[in-house]
Protein backbone atom coordinates (compact mmCIF):
# COMPACT_ATOMS: atom_id res chain seq x y z
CA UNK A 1 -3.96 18.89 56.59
CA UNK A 2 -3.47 19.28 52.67
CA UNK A 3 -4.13 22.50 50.95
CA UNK A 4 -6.53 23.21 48.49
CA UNK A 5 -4.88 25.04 45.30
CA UNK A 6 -6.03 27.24 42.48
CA UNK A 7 -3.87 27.10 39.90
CA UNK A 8 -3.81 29.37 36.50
CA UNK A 9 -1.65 29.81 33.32
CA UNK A 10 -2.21 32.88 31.35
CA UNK A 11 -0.53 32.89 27.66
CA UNK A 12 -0.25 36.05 25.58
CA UNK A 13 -0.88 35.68 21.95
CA UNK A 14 1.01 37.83 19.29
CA UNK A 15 0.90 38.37 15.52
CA UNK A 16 3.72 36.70 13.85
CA UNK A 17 6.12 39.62 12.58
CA UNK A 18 7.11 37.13 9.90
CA UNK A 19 3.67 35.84 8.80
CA UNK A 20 2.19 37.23 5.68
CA UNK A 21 -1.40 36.27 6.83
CA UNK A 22 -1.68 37.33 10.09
CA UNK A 23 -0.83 34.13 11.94
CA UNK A 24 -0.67 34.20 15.93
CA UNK A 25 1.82 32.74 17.75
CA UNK A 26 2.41 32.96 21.65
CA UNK A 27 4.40 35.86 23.30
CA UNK A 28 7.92 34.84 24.75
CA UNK A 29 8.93 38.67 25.18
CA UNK A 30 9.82 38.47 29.11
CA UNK A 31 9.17 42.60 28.77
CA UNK A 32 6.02 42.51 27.51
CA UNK A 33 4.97 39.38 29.88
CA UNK A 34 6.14 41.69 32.34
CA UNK A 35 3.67 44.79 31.56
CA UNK A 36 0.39 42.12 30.86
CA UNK A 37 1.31 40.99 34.11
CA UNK A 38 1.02 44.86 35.28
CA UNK A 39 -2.06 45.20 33.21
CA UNK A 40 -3.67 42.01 34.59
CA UNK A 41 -3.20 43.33 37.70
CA UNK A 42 -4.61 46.49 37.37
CA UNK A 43 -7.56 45.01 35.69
CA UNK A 44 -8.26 42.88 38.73
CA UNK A 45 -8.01 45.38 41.49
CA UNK A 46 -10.35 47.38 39.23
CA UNK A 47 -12.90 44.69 39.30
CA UNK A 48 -12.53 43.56 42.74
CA UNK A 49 -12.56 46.96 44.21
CA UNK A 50 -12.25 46.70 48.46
CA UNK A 51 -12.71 42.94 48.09
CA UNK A 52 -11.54 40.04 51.18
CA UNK A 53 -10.47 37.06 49.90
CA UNK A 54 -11.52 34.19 52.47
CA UNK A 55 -7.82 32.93 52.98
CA UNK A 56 -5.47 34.14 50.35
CA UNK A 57 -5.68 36.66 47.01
CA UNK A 58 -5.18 35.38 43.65
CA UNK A 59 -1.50 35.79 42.64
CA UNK A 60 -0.07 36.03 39.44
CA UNK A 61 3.74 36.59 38.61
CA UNK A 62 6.08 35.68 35.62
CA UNK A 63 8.06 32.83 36.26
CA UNK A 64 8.54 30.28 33.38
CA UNK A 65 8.29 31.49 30.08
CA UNK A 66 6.11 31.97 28.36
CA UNK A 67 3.00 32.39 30.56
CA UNK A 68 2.16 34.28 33.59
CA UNK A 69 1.61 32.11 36.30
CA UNK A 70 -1.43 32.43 39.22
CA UNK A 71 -2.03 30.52 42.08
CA UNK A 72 -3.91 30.39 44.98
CA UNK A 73 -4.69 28.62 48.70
CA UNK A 74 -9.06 28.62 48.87
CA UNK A 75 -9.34 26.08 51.63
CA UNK A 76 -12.81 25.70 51.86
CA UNK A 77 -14.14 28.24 50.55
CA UNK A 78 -14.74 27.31 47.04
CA UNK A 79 -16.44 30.43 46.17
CA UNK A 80 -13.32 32.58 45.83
CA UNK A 81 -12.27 29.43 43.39
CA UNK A 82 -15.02 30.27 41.11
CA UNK A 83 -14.33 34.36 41.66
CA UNK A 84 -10.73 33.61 39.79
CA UNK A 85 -12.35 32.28 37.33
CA UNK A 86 -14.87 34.63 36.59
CA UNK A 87 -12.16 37.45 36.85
CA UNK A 88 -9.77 35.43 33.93
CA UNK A 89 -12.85 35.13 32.25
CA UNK A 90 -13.73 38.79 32.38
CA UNK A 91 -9.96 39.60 31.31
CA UNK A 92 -10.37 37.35 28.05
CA UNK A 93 -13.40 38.82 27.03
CA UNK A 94 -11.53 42.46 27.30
CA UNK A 95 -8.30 41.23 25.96
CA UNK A 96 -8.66 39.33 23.16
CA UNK A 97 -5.05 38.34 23.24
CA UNK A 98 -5.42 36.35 26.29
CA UNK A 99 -5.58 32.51 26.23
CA UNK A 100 -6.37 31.24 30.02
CA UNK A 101 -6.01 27.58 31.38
CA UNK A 102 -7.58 26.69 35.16
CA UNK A 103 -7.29 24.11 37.39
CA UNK A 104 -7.24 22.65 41.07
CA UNK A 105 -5.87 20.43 43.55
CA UNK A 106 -8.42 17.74 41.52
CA UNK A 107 -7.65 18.62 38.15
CA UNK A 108 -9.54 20.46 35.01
CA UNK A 109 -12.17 20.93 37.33
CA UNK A 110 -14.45 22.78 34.43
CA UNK A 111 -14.23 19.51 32.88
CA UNK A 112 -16.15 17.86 35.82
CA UNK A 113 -19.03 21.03 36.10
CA UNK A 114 -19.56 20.20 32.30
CA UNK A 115 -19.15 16.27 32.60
CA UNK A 116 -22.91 15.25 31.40
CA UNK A 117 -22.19 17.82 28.09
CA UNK A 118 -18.48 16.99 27.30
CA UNK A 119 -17.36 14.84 24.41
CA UNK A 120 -17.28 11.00 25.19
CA UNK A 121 -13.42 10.65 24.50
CA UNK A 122 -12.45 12.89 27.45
CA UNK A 123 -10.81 10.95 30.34
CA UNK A 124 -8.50 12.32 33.15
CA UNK A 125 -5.47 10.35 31.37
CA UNK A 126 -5.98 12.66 28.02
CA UNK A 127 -7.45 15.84 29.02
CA UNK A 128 -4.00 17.19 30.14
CA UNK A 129 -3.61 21.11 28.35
CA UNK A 130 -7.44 20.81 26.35
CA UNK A 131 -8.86 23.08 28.10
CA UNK A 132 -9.37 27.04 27.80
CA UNK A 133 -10.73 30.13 28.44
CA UNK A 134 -10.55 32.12 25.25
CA UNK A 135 -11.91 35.57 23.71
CA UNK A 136 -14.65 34.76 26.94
CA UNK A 137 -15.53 31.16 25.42
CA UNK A 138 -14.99 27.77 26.89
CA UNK A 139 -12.31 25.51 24.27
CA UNK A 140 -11.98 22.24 24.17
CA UNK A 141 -9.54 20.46 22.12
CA UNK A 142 -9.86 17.52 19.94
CA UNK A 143 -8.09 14.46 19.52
CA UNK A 144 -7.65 15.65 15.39
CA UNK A 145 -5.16 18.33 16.73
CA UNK A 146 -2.58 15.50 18.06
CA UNK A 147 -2.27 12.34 19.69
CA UNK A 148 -4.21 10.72 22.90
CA UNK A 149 -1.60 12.98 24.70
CA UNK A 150 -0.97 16.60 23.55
CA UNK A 151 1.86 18.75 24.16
CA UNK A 152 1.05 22.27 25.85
CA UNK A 153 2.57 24.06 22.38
CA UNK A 154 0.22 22.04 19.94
CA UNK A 155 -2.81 22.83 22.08
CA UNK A 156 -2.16 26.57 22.00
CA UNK A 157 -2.01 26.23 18.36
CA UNK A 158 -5.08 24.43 17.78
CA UNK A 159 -6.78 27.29 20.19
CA UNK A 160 -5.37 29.77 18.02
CA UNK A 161 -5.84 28.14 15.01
CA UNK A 162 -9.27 28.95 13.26
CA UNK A 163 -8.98 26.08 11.23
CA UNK A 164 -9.14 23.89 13.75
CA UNK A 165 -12.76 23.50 15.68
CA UNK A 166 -12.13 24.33 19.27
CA UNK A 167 -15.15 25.81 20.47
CA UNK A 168 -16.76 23.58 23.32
CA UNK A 169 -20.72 23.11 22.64
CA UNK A 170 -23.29 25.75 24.32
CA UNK A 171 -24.56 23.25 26.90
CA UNK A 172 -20.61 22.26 27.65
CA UNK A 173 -19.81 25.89 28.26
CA UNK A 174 -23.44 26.68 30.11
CA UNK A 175 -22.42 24.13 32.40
CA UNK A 176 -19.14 24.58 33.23
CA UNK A 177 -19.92 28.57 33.84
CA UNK A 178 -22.80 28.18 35.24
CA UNK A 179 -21.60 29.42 39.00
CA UNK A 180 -20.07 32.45 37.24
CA UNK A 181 -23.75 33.37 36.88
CA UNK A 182 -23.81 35.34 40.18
CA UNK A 183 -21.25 37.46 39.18
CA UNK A 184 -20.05 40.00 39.57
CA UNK A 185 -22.71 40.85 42.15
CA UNK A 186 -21.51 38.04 44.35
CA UNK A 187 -18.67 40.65 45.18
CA UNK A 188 -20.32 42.54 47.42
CA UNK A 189 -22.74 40.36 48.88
CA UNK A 190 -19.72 38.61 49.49
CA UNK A 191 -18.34 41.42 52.32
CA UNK A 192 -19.80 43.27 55.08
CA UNK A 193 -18.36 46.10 57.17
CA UNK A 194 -18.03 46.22 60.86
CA UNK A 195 -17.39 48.70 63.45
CA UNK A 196 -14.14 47.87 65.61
CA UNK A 197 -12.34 49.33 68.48
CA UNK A 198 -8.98 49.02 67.13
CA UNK A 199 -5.67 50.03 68.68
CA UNK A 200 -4.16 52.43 66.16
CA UNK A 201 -0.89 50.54 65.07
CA UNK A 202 -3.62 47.57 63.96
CA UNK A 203 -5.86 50.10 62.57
CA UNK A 204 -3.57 51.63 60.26
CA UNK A 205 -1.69 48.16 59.27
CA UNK A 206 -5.66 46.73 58.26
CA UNK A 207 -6.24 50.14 56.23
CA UNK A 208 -3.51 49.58 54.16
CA UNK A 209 -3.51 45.91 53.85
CA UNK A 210 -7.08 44.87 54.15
CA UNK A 211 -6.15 41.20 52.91
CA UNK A 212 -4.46 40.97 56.54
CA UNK A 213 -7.49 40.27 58.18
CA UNK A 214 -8.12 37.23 55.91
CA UNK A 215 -4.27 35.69 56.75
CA UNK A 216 -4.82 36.50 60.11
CA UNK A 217 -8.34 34.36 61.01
CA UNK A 218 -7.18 31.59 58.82
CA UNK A 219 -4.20 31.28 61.11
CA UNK A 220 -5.47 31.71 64.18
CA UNK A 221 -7.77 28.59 63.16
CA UNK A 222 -5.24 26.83 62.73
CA UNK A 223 -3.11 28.11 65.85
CA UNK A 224 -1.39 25.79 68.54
CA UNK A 225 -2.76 26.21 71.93
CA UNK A 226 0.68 27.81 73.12
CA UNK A 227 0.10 30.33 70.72
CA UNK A 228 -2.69 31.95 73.17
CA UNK A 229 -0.26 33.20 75.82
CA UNK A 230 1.40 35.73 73.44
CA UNK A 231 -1.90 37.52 73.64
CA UNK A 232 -1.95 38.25 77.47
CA UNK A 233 1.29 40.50 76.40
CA UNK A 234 -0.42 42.47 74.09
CA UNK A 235 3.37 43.69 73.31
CA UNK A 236 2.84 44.53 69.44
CA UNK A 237 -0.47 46.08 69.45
CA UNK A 238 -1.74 47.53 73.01
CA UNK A 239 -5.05 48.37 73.54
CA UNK A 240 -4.26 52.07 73.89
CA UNK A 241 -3.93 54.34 72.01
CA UNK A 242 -7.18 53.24 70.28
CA UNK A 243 -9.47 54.41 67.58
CA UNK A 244 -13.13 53.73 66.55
CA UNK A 245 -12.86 52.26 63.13
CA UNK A 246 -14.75 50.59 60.09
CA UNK A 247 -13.20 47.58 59.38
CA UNK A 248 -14.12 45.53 56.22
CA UNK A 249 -14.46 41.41 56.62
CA UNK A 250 -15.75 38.58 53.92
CA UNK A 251 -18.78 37.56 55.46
CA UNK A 252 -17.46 33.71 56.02
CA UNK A 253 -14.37 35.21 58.14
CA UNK A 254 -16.88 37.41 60.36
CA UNK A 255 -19.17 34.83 60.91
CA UNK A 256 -16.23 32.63 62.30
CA UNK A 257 -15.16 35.60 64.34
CA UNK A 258 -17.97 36.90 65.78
CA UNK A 259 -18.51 32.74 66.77
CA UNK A 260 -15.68 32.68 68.53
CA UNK A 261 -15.78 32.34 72.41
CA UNK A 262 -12.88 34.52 73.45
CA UNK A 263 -11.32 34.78 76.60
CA UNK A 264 -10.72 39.06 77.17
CA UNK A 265 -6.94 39.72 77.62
CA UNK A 266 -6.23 41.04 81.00
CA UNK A 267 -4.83 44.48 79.42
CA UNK A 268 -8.93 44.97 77.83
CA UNK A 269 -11.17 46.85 79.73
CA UNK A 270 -14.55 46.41 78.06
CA UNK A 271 -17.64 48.77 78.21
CA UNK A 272 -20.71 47.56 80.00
CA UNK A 273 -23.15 45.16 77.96
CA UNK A 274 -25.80 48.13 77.99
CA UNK A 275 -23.15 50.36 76.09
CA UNK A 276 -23.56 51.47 72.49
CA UNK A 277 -19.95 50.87 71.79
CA UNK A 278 -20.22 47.15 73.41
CA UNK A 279 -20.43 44.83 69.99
CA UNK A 280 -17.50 46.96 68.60
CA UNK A 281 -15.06 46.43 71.34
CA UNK A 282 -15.61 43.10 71.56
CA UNK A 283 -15.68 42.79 67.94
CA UNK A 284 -12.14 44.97 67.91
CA UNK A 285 -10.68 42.76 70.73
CA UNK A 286 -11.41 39.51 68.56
CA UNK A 287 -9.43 40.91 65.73
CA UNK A 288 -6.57 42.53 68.33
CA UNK A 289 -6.23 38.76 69.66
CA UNK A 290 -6.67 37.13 66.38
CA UNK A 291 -3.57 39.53 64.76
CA UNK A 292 -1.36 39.19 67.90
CA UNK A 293 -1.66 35.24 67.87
CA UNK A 294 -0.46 35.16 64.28
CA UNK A 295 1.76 38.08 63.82
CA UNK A 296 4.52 35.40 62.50
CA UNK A 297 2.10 34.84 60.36
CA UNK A 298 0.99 37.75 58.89
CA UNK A 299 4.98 38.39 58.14
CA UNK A 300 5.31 35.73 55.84
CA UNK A 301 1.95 36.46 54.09
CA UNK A 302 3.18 40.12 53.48
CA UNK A 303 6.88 38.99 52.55
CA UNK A 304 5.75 36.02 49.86
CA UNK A 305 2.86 38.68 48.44
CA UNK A 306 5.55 41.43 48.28
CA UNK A 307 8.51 39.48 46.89
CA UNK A 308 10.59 42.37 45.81
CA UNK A 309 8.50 45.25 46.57
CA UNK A 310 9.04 48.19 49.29
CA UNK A 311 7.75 46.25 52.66
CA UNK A 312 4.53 47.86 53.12
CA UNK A 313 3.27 49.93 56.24
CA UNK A 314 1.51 46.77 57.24
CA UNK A 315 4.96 45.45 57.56
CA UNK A 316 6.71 48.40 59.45
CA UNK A 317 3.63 48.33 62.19
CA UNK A 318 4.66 44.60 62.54
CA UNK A 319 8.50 45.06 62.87
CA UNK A 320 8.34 48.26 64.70
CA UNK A 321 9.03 46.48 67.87
């Protein structure tokens, strides 16, 4: 089944040290890439707060110079496409430095939101590096600022160039924004907040990584029927010692959980029907079988997202055994 990307470049700009009116160029300083990366970051988890993402977080990291890279696996949930954008957005209108590009496993898909409003000379063979997010405006490029074809460098300096006329209309940019609109209240409509009977190794690996649960359902989706027997173990995560726990889901992954018809592991013992705590052990038993089927899983999540960081406790709970 193909994948459905998210893709972002983020470029810096700079005043030119050797410019005697102010002229911007791009940043190529791998150090100072390095702490906008950490900024970006920072900025994000301050706007996103205790936020799921359906399948996978946005990721950013400093590969080729001189951007910083961001990608991301949405599947189908398209709304956590749009939430990307709206958060680059958000970090060009409070860093004017930033210059953002977007696009999918389609293309300049901004282009096709704002398709009835866009200039007539736009095709998909010449819109290649026209497109940006800049100082919280949508930017078009023209055909004046280079051939049918334009290089990534001559783009960024028409962008940055107020000579040249860059700014897409108000319709063009009303269109192509227009899903941002919900924002940023979408957020938390976006989650809700369960109670689960958890056993306390999975308890404590969700507190500190609440993105697991996310990798986790989206694997077990897509899980082999073989995969199932693992769970009669129970080996990494027994029911007991358990705790009572509030456990935070994006309302698309509960729905598909709490839809789920289940077979109980032989090592559960469930309350009666009648019991208050009924709904949350079922609901914890879900998630227990859901995390056990795609531990593998949930490893290579953690390592990719964690590259060259210390493993998190997430991790240890996982390895332990």
């Amino acid at each position: 089944m193909a994948l459905d990307y998210f893709f972002c470049d983020i470029y810096v700009t700079a005043t030119d040290a050797a410019s005697t009116n102010s002229r911007l160029e791009i940043e190529t300083d791998k150090d100072k890439l390095h702490k906008w990366y950490a900024k970006l970051f920072a900025f994000m988890d301050r706007k996103l707060g205790d936020f799921v993402w359906n399948r996978e977080q946005l990721q950013l990291f400093v590969d080729v110079l001189p951007r910083i890279s961001g990608r991301m696996i949405h599947g189908d949930a398209v709304d956590d496409e749009w939430l990307a954008v709206w958060l680059l957005r958000e970090a060009t209108r409070e860093y004017d430095e930033l210059i953002v590009s977007v696009r999918d496993s389609d293309g300049e898909f901004l282009l096709a939101e704002a398709a009835m409003h866009i200039p007539h000379w736009i095709t998909p063979e010449n819109s290649e590096h026209r497109v940006y997010i800049y100082r919280n405006q949508l930017h078009i490029v023209p055909l004046s600022a280079g051939s049918e074809s334009i290089g990534i460098n001559d783009a960024l300096a028409a962008v940055m160039d107020s000579g040249v006329f860059t700014l897409a209309s108000a319709p063009a940019a009303a269109a192509a924004f227009s899903r941002l609109d919900d924002y940023p209240a979408k957020i938390s409509q976006s989650m809700h907040r369960a109670r689960c009977k958890l056993p306390v190794a999975l308890a404590r690996a969700l507190s500190d990584q609440p993105q697991l649960i996310a990798a986790a359902s989206e694997a077990f989706y897509d899980r082999e029927p073989t995969q199932m027997n693992v769970c009669q173990r129970m080996s990494q995560f027994p029911p007991e010692p358990s705790a009572m726990v509030s456990v935070q889901f994006n309302r698309v992954q509960y729905a598909k959980i709490t839809s789920q018809d289940i077979h109980v592991p032989l090592a559960f013992n469930l309350p009666s029907v009648d019991s208050n705590d009924y709904k949350a052990c079922v609901l914890g038993m879900k998630v227990v079988r859901i995390c056990v089927t795609s531990e593998y899983d949930i490893l290579l999540v953690i390592i990719i997202a964690n590259k060259l960081q210390t493993l998190t406790v997430a991790t240890k709970v996982l390895l332990s055994e």
